[in-house]
C-alpha atoms as a PDB file:
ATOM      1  CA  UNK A   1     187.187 174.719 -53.208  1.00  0.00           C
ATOM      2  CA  UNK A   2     186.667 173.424 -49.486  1.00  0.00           C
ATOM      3  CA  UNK A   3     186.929 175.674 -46.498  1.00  0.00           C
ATOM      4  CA  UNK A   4     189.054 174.134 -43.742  1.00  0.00           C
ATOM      5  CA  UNK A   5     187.559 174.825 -40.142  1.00  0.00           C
ATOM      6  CA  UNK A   6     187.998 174.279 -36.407  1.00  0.00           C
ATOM      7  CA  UNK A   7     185.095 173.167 -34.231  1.00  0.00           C
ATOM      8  CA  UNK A   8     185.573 173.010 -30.301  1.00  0.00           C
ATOM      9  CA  UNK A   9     184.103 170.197 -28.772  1.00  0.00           C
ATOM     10  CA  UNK A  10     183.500 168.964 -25.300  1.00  0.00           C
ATOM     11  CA  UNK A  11     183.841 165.203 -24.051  1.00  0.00           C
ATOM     12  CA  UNK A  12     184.120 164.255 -20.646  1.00  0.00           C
ATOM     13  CA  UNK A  13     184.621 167.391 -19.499  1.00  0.00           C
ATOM     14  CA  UNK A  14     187.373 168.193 -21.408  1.00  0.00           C
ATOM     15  CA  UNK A  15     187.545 170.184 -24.466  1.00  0.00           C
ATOM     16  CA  UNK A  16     188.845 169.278 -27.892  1.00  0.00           C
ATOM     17  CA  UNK A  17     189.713 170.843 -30.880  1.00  0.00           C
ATOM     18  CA  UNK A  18     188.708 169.481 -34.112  1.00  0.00           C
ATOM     19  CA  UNK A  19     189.929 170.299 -38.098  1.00  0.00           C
ATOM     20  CA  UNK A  20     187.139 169.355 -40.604  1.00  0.00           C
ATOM     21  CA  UNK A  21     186.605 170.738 -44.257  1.00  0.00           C
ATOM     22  CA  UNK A  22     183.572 171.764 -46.123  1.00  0.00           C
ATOM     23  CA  UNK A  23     182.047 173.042 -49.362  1.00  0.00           C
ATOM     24  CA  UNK A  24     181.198 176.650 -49.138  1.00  0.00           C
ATOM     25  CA  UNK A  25     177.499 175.797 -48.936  1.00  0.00           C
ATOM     26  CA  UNK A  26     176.724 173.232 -46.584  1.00  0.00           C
ATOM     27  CA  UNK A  27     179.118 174.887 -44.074  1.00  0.00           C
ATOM     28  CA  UNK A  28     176.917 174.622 -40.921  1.00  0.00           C
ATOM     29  CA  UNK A  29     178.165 175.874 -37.452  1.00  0.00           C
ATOM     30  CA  UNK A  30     178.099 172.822 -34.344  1.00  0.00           C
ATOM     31  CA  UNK A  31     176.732 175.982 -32.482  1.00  0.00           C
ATOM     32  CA  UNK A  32     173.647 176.360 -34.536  1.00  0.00           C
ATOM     33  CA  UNK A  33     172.899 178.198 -37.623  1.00  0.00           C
ATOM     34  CA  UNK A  34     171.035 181.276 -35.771  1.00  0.00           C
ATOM     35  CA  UNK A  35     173.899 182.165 -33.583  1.00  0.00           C
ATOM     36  CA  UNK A  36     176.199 181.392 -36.080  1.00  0.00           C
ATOM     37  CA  UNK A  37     175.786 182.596 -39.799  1.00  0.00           C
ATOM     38  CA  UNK A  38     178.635 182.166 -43.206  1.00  0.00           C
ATOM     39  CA  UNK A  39     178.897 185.449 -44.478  1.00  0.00           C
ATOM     40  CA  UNK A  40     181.019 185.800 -48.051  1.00  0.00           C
ATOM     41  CA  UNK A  41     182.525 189.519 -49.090  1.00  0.00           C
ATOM     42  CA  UNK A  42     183.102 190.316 -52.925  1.00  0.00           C
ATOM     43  CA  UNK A  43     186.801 192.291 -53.417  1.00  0.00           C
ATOM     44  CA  UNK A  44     189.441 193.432 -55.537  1.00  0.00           C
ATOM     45  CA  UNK A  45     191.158 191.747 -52.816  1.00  0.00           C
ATOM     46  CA  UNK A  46     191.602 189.180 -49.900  1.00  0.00           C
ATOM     47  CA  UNK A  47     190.230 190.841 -47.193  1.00  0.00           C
ATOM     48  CA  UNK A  48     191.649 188.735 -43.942  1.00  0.00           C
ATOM     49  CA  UNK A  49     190.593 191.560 -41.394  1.00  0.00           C
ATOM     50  CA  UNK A  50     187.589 193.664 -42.192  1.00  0.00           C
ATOM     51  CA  UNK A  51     188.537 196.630 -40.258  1.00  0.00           C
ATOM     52  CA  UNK A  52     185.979 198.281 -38.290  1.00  0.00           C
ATOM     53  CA  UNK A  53     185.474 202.075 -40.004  1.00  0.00           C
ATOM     54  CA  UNK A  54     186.708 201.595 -43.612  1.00  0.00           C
ATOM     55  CA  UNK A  55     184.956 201.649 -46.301  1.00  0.00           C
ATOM     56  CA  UNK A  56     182.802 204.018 -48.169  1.00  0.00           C
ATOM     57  CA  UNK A  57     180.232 206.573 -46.702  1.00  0.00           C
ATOM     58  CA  UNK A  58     177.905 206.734 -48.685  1.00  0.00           C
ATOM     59  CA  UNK A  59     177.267 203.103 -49.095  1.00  0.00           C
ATOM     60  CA  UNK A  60     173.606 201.623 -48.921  1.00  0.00           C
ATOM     61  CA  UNK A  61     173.875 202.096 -44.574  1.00  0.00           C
ATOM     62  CA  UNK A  62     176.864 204.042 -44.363  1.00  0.00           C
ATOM     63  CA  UNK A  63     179.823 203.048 -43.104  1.00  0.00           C
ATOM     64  CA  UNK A  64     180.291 199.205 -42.517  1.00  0.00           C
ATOM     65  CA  UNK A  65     181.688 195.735 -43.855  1.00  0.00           C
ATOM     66  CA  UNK A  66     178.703 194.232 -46.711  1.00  0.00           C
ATOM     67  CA  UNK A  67     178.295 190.736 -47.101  1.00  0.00           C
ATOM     68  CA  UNK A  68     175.983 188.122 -48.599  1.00  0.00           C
ATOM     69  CA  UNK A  69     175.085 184.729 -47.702  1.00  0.00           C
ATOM     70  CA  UNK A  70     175.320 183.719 -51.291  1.00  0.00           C
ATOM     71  CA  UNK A  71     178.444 183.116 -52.708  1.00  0.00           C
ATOM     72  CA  UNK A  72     177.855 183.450 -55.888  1.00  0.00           C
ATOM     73  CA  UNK A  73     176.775 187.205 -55.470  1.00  0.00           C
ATOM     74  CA  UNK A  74     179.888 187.719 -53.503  1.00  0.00           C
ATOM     75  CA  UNK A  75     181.451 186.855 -56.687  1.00  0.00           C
ATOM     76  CA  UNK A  76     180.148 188.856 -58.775  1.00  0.00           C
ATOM     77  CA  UNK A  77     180.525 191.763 -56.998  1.00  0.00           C
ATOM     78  CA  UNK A  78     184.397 191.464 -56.342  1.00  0.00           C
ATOM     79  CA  UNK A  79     184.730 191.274 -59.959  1.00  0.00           C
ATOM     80  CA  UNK A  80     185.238 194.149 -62.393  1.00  0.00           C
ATOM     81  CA  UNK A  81     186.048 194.360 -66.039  1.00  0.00           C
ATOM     82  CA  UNK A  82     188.554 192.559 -67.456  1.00  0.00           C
ATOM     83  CA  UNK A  83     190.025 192.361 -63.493  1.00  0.00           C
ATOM     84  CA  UNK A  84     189.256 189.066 -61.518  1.00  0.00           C
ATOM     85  CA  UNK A  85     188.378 189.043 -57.890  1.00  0.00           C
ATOM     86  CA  UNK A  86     187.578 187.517 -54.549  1.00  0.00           C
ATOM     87  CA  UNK A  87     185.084 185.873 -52.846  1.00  0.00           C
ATOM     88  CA  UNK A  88     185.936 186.171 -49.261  1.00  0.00           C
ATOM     89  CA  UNK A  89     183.991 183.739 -46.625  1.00  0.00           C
ATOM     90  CA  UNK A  90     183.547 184.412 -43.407  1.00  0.00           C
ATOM     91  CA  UNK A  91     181.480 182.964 -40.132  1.00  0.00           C
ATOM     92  CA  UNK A  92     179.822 185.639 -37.584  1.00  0.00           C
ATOM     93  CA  UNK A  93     178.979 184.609 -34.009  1.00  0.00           C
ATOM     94  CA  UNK A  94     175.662 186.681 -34.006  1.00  0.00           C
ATOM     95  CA  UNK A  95     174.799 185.821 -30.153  1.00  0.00           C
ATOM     96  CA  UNK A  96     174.112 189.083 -28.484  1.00  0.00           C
ATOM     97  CA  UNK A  97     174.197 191.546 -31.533  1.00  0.00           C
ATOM     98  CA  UNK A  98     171.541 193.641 -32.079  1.00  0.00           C
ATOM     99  CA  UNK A  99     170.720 192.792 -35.919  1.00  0.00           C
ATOM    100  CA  UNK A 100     168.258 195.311 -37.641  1.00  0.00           C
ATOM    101  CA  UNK A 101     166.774 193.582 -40.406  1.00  0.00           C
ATOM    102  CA  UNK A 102     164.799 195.682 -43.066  1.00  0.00           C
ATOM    103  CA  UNK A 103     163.189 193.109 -44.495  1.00  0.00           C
ATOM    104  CA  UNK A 104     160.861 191.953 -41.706  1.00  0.00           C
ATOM    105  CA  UNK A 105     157.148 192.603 -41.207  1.00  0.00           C
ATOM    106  CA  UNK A 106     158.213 195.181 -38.317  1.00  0.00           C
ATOM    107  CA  UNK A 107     158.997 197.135 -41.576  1.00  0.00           C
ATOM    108  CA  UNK A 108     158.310 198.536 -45.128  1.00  0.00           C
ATOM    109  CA  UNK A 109     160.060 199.300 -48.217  1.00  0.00           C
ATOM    110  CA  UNK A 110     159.666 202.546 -47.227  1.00  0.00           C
ATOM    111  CA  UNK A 111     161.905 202.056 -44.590  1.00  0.00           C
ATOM    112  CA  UNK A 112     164.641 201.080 -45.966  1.00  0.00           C
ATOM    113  CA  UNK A 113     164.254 203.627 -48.286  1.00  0.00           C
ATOM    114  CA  UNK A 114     164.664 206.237 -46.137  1.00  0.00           C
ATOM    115  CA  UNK A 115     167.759 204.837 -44.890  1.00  0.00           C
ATOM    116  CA  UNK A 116     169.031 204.972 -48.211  1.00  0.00           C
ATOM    117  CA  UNK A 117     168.237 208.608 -48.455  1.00  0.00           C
ATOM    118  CA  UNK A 118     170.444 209.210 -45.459  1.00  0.00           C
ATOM    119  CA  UNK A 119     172.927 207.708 -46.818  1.00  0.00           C
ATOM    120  CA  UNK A 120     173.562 207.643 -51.128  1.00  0.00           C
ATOM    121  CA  UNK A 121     173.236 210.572 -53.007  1.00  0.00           C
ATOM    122  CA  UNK A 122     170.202 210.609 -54.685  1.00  0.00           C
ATOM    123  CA  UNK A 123     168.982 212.843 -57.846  1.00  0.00           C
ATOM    124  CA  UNK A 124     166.189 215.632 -56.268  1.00  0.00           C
ATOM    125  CA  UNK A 125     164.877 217.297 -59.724  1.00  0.00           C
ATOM    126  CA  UNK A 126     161.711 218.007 -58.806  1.00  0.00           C
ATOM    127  CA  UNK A 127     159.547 219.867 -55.926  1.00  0.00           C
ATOM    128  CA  UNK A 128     157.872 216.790 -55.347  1.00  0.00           C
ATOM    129  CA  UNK A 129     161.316 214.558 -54.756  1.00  0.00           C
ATOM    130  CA  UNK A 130     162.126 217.416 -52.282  1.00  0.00           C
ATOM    131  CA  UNK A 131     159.482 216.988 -50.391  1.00  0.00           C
ATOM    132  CA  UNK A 132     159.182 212.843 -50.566  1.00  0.00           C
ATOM    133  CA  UNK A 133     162.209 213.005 -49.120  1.00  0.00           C
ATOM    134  CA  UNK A 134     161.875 215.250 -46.493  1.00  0.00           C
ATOM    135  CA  UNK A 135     158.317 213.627 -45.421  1.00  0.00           C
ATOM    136  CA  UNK A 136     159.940 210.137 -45.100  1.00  0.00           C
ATOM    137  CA  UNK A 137     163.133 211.270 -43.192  1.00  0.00           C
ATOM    138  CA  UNK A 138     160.640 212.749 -40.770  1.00  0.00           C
ATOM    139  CA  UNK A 139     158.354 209.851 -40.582  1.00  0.00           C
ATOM    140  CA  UNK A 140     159.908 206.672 -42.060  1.00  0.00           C
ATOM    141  CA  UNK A 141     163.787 206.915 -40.178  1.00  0.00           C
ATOM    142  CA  UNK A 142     164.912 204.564 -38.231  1.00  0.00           C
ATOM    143  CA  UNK A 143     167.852 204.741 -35.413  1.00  0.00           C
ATOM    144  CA  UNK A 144     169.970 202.285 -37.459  1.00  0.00           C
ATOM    145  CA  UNK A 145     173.387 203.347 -36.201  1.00  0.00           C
ATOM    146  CA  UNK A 146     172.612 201.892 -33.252  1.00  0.00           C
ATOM    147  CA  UNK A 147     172.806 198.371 -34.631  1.00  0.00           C
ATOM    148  CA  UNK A 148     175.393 196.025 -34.712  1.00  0.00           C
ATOM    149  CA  UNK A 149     174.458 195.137 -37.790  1.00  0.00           C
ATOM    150  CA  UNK A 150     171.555 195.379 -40.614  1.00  0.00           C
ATOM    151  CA  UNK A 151     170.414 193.004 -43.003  1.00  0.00           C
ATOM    152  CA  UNK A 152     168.129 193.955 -45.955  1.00  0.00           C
ATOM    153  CA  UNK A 153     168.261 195.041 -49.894  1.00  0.00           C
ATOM    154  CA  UNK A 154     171.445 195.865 -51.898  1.00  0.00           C
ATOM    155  CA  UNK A 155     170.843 198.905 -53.844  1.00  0.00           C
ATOM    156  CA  UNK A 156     173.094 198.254 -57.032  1.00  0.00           C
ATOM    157  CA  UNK A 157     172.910 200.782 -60.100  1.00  0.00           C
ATOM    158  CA  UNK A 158     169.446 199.296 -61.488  1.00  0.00           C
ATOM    159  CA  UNK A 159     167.990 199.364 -57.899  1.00  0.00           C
ATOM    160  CA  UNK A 160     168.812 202.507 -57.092  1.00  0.00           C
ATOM    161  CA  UNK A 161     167.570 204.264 -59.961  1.00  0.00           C
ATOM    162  CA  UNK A 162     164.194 202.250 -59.044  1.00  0.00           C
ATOM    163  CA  UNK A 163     163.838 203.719 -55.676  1.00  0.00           C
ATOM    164  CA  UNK A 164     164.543 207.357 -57.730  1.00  0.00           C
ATOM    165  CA  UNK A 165     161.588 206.721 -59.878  1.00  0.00           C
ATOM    166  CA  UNK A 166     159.732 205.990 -57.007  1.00  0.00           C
ATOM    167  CA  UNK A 167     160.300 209.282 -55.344  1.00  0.00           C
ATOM    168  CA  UNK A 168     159.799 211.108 -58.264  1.00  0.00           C
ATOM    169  CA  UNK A 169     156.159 209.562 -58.663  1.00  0.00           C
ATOM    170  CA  UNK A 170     157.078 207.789 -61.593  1.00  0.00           C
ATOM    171  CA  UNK A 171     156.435 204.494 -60.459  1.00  0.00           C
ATOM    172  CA  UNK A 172     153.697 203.159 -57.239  1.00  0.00           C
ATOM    173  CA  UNK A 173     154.392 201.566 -53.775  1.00  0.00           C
ATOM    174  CA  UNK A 174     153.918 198.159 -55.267  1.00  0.00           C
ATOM    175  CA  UNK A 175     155.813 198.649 -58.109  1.00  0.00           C
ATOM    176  CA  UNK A 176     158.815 199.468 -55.719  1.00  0.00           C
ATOM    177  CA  UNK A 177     158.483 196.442 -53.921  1.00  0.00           C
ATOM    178  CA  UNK A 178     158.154 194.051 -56.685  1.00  0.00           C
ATOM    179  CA  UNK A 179     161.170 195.635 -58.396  1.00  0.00           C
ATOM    180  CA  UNK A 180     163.437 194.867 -55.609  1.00  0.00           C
ATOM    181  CA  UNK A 181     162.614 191.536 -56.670  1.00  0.00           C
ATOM    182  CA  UNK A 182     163.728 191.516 -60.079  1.00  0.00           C
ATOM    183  CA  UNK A 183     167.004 189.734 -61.031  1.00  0.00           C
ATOM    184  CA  UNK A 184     166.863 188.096 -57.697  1.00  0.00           C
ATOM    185  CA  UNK A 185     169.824 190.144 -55.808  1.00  0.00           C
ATOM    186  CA  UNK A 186     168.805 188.850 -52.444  1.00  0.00           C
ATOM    187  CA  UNK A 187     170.264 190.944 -49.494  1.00  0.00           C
ATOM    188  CA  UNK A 188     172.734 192.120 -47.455  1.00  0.00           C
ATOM    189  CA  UNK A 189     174.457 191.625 -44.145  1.00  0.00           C
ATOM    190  CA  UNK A 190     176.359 194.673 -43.086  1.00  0.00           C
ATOM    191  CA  UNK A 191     178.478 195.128 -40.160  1.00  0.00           C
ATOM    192  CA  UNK A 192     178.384 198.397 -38.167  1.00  0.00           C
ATOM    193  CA  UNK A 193     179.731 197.717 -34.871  1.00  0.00           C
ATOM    194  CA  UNK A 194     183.033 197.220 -33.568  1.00  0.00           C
ATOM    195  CA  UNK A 195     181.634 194.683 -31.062  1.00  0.00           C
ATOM    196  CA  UNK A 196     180.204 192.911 -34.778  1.00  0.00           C
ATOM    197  CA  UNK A 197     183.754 192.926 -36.213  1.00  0.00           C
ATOM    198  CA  UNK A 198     185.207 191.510 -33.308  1.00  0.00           C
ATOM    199  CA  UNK A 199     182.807 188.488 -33.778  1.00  0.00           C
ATOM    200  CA  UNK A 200     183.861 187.696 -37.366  1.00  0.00           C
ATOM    201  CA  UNK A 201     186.742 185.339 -37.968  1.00  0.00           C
ATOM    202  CA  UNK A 202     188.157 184.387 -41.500  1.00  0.00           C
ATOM    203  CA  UNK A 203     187.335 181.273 -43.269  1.00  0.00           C
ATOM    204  CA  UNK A 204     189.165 181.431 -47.071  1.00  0.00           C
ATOM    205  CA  UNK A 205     188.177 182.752 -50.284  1.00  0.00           C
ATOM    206  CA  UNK A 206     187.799 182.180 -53.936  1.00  0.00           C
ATOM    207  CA  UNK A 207     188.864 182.994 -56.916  1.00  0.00           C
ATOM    208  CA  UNK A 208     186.341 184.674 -58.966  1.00  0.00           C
ATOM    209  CA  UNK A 209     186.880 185.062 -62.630  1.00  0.00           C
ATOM    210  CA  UNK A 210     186.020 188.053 -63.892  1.00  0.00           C
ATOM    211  CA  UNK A 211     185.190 186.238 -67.691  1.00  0.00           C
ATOM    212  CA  UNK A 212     182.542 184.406 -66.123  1.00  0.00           C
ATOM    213  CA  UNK A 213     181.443 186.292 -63.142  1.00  0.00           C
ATOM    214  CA  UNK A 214     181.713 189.929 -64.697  1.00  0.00           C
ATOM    215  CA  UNK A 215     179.554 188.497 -67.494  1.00  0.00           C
ATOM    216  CA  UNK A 216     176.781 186.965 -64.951  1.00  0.00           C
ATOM    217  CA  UNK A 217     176.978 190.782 -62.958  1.00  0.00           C
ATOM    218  CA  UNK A 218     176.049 192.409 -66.649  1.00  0.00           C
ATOM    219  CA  UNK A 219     173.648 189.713 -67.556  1.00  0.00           C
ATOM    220  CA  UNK A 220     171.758 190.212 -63.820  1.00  0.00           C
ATOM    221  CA  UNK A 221     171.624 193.624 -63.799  1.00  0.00           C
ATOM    222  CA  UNK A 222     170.423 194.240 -67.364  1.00  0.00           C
ATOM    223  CA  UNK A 223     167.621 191.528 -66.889  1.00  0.00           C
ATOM    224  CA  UNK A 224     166.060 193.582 -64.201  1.00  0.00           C
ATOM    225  CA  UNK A 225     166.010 196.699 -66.109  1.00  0.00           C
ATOM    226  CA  UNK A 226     164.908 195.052 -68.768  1.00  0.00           C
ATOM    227  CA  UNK A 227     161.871 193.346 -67.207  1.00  0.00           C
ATOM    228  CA  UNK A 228     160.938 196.691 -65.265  1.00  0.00           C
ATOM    229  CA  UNK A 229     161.095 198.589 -68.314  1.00  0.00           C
ATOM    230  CA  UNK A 230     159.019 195.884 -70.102  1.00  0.00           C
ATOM    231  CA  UNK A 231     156.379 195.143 -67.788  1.00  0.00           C
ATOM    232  CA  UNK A 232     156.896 196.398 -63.916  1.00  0.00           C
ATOM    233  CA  UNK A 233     157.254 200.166 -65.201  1.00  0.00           C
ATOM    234  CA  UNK A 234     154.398 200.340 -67.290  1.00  0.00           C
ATOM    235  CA  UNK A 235     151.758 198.012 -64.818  1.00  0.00           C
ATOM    236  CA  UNK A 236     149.653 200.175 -63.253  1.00  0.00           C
ATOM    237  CA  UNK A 237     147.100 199.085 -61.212  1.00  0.00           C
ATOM    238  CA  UNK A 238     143.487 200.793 -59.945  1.00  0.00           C
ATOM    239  CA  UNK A 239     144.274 201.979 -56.428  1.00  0.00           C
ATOM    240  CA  UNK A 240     147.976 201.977 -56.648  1.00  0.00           C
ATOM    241  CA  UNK A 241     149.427 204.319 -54.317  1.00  0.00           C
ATOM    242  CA  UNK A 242     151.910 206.779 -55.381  1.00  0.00           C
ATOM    243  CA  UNK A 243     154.323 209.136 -53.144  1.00  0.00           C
ATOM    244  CA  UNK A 244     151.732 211.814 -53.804  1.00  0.00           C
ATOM    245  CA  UNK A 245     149.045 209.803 -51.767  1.00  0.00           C
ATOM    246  CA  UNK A 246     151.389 208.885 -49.008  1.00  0.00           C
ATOM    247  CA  UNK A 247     152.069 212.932 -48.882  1.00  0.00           C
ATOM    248  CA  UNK A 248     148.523 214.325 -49.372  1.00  0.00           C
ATOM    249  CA  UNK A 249     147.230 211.500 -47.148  1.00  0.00           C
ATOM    250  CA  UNK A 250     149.668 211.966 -44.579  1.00  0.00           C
ATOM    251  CA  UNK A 251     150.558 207.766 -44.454  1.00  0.00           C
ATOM    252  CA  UNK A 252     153.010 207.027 -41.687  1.00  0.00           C
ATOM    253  CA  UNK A 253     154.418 203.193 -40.881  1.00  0.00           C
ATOM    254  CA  UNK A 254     151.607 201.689 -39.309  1.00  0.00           C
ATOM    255  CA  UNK A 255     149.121 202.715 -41.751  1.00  0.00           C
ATOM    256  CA  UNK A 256     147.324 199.493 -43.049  1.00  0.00           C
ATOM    257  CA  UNK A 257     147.526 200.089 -46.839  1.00  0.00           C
ATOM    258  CA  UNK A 258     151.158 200.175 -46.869  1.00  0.00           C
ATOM    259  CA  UNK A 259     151.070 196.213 -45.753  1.00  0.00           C
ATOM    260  CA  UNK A 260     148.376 195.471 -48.273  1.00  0.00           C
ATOM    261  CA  UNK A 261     149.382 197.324 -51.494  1.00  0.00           C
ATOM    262  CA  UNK A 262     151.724 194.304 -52.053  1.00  0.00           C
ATOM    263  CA  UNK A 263     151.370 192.555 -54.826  1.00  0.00           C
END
């Protein structure tokens, strides 16, 4: 499929309008591809309008509109069983937004951690969970409502119950952050803002078929549990650090070891 789009141009003073088409991925905006960024939304449906305070609550961040740059992810998350979906593309003039993203060196996975723990429900069995939590609301939050929008991990079913183990001391620091790698599920743009759904604007979509792209979802999602089961899980190193340390030790954000247990 080709997305049809309108570029403004100026000659002689005088500006011009102009209609071009372009595969989904080598759509590049004449403004620049910082200010400007292709965003794609997985759906049940065509989604012309994202409307600024629909959605779910207790999403990853809360309330917002979730996107990926990849459109094959957008794909396979607008599909569901046996029920084909959509892979909405968008463009988003980012010039001026305030963009929090979680997965720079100004932060750790323990950030966006925390903001998951203000947001999904998560399973608190155990005295120590309780108080993981607790410690890294206190020291780990982060004002992200105040964003525009937030880019970082996507915390599907497999992901999720990572970030559980992790709380729950099952698993180390490093073993959290190389899980989010596993099954490649890149990230997230989320809009939170009503000034960042004014600056989105409709592209087209896709058809996604849910034979194929339901299939791929399964096939992703049970290839990182089954590699963190298999090896990730059970790889402990000498000098991992564990939610008990970070507790006992009283770790907050800038502490060095949380930069270097990485690996």
């Amino acid at each position: 499929m080709t997305f049809f789009v309108f570029f403004t141009i100026t000659e002689g003073g005088a500006e011009h309008s102009v209609l071009t088409f372009v595969l989904p991925w080598e759509y590049v905006s004449a403004k620049g591809t910082f200010m400007i960024r292709k965003l794609f939304h997985g759906s049940q449906n065509i989604v012309e309008t994202p409307l600024w305070g629909y959605g779910k609550r207790y999403n990853d961040y809360g309330l917002g509109f979730y996107c990926t740059d990849s459109l094959a992810m957008a794909k396979e998350w607008g599909v569901g069983k046996g029920q084909n979906g959509f892979a909405n593309c968008y463009e988003i003039n980012c010039e001026g937004l305030s963009i929090l993203d979680l997965n720079s060196a100004a932060f750790t996975i323990l950030h966006w951690l925390t903001v998951l723990l203000q947001n999904r429900e998560f399973d608190i069995p155990s005295g120590l969970a309780f108080e993981a939590k607790a410690y890294l609301l206190e020291n780990f939050s982060i004002p992200y409502e105040r964003y525009d929008a937030i880019i970082g991990y996507r915390a599907d079913d497999s992901y999720f119950s990572f970030a559980q183990d992790f709380i729950n001391g099952t698993i180390s620091y490093r073993q959290l952050t190389n899980a989010m790698h596993l099954g490649k599920l890149g990230q997230q743009f989320v809009l939170k803002s009503p000034l960042a759904f004014e600056r989105i604007r409709f592209l087209g979509y896709e058809v996604a078929e849910s034979e194929l792209w339901y299939a791929r979802k399964m096939a992703r999602d049970h290839a990182a549990r089954r590699e963190y089961f298999d090896v990730e899980r059970n790889r402990r190193k000498r000098g991992d650090i564990y939610i008990t340390h970070i507790l006992d030790e009283e770790m907050k954000s800038d502490d060095a070891r949380l930069r270097q247990a990485v690996s």
